[in-house]
Structures are given as structure tokens and as C-alpha cells.
C-alpha atoms as a PDB file:
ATOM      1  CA  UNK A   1       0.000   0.000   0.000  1.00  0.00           C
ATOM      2  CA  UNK A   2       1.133   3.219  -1.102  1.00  0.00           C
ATOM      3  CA  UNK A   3       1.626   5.996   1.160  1.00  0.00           C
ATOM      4  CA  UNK A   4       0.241   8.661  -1.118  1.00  0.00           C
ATOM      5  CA  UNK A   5      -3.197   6.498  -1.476  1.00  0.00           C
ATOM      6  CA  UNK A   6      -3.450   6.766   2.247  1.00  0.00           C
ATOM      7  CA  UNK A   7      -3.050  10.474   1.957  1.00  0.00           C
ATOM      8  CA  UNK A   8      -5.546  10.877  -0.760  1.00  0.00           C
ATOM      9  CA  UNK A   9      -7.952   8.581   0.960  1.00  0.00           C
ATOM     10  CA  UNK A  10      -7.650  10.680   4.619  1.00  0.00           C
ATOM     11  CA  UNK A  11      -6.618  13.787   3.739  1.00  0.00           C
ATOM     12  CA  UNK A  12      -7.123  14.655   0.328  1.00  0.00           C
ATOM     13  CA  UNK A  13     -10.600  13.777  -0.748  1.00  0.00           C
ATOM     14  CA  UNK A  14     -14.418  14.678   0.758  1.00  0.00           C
ATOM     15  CA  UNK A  15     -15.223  12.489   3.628  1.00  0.00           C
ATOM     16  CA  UNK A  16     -11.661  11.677   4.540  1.00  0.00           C
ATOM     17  CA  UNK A  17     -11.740  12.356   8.313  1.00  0.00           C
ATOM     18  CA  UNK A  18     -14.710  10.237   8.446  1.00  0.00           C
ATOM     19  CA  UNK A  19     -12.853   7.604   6.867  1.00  0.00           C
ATOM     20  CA  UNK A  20      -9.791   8.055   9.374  1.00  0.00           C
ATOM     21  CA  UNK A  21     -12.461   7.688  12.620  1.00  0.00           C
ATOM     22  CA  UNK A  22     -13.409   4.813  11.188  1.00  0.00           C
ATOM     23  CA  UNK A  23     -10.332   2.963  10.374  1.00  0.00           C
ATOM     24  CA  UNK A  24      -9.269   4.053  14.224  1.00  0.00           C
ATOM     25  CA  UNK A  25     -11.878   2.500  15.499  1.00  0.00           C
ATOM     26  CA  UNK A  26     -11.931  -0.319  13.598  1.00  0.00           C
ATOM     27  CA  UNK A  27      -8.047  -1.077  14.872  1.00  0.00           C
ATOM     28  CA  UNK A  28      -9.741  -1.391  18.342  1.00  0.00           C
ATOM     29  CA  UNK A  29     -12.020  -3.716  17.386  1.00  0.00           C
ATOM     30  CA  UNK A  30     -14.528  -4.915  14.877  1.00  0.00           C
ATOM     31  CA  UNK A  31     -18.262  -3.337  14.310  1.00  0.00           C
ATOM     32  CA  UNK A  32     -21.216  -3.046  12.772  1.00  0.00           C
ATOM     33  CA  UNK A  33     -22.579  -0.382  10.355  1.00  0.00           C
ATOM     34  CA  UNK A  34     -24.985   0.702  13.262  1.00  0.00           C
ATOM     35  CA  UNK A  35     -23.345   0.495  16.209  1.00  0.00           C
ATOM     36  CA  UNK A  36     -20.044   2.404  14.186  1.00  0.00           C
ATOM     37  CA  UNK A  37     -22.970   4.833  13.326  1.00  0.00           C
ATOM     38  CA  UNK A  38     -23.714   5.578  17.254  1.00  0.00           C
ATOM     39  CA  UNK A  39     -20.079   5.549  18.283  1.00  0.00           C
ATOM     40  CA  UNK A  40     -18.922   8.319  15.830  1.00  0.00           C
ATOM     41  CA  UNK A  41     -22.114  10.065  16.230  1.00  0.00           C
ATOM     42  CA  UNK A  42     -22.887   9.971  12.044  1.00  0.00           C
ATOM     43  CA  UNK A  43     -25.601   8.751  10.203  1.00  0.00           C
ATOM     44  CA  UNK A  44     -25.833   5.327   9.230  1.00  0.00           C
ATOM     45  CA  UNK A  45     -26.291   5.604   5.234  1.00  0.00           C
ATOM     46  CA  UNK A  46     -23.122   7.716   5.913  1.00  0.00           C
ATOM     47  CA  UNK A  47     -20.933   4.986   7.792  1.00  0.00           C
ATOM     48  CA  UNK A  48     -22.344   3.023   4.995  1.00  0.00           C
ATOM     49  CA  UNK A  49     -21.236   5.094   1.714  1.00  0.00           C
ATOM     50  CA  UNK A  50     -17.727   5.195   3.696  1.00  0.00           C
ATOM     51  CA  UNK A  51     -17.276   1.753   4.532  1.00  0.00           C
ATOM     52  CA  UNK A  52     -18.100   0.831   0.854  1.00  0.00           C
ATOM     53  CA  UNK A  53     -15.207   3.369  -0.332  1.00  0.00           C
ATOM     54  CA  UNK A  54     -12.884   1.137   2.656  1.00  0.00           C
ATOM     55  CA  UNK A  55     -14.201  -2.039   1.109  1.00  0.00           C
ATOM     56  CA  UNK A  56     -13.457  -0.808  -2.949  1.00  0.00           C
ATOM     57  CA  UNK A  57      -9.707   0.269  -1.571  1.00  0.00           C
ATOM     58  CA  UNK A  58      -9.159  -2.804   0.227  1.00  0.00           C
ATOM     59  CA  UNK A  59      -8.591  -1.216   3.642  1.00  0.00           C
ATOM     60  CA  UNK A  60     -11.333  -3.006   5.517  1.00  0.00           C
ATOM     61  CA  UNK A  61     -12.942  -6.448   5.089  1.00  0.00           C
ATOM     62  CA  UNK A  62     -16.603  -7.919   6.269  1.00  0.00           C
ATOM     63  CA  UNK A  63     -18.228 -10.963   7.213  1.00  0.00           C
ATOM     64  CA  UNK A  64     -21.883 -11.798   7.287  1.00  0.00           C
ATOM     65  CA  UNK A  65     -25.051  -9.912   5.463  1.00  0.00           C
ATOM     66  CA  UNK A  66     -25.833  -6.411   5.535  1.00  0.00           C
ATOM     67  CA  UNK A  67     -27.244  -5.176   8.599  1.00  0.00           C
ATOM     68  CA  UNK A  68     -25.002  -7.979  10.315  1.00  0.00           C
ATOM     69  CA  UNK A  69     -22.138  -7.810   8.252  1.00  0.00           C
ATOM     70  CA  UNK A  70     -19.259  -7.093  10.918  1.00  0.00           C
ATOM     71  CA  UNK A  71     -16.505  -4.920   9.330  1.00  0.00           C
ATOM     72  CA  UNK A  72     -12.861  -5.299  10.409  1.00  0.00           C
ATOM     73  CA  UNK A  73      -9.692  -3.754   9.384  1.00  0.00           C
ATOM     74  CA  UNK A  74      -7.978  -5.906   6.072  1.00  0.00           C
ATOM     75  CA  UNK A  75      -4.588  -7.737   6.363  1.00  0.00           C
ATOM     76  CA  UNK A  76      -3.305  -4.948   4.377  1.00  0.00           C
ATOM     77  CA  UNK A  77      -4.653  -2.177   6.556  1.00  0.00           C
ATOM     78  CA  UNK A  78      -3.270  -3.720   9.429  1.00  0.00           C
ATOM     79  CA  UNK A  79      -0.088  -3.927   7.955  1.00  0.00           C
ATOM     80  CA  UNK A  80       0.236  -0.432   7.252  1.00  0.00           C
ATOM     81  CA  UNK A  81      -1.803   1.009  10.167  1.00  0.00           C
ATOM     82  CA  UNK A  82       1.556   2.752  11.842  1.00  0.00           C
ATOM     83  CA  UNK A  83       1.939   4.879   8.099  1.00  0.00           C
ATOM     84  CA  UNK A  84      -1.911   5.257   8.533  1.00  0.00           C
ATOM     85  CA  UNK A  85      -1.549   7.009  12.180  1.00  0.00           C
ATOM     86  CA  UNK A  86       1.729   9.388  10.600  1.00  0.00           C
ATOM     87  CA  UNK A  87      -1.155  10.356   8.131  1.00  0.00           C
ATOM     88  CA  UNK A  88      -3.806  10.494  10.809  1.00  0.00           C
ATOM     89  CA  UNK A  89      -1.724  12.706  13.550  1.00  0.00           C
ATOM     90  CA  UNK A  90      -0.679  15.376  10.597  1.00  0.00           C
ATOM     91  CA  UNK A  91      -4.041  15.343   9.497  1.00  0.00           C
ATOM     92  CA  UNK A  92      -5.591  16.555  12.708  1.00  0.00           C
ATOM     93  CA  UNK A  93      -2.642  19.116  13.125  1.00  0.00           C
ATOM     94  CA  UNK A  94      -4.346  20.756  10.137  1.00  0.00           C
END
């Protein structure tokens, strides 16, 4: 994973920060759509719209059916999480 995809992805396109919160919390543990809705306070079609753009990119992974499906970071996410937090802790610096 590329460092400058992570930036894009964050910091340099529309919903980036909301994308960020989720990957954070995701690294503590896995969630649903709806309860990831009520912990960063945003809608759920929102959470949903972002963790389809996760899914495309390969940052996060699922398991079971829509309203269950459990999201969880990817191997690859994982992998790169410490360049993800250098993007993160810039980011909010901003």
C-alpha cells in the first residue's frame, strides 16, 4: 500500500476524516454499520457510503449480510496502520 493512497484517501478527498475515525476505530475492534454509526455520532447511510469506499480500496474487510455484516480492518490495513496514524496525527494538526 502506497503511502500517497493513504493520503488521498484521509486527507485529500471529501469524507476523509470520516474515513480516518473509522479505520481508528476499527483497529480497536470490529463493528457493525450501526453500532459504528452511534459511536462516531454519524448517520448510518453515511458509515455506509464510507465503509463501501474502505471495502473498494481494500482497507477493511466484512463478514456476514448487511445489517449484520461485521466490518474489520484488512490484512493490508493492518499492515500499514503505523503509516496510517503518521497520516492520521498530521491530518488533525491541520
Amino acid at each position: 500500500m502506497k503511502k500517497v493512497f493513504l493520503w488521498w484517501l484521509i486527507a485529500g478527498s471529501k469524507g476523509g476524516e470520516n474515513r480516518g475515525r473509522i479505520i481508528v476505530e476499527l483497529n480497536k475492534r470490529p463493528y457493525n454499520a450501526n453500532k459504528l454509526a452511534e459511536k462516531l455520532s454519524l448517520d448510518y447511510k453515511t458509515i455506509r457510503h464510507h465503509m463501501d469506499v474502505l471495502k473498494e480500496n481494500n482497507l477493511v474487510e466484512s463478514t456476514g449480510e448487511k445489517y449484520g455484516a461485521l466490518y474489520f480492518l484488512s490484512g493490508e490495513m493492518e499492515k500499514n496502520y503505523s503509516v496510517f496514524l503518521t497520516i492520521w496525527e498530521e491530518f488533525k494538526e491541520e
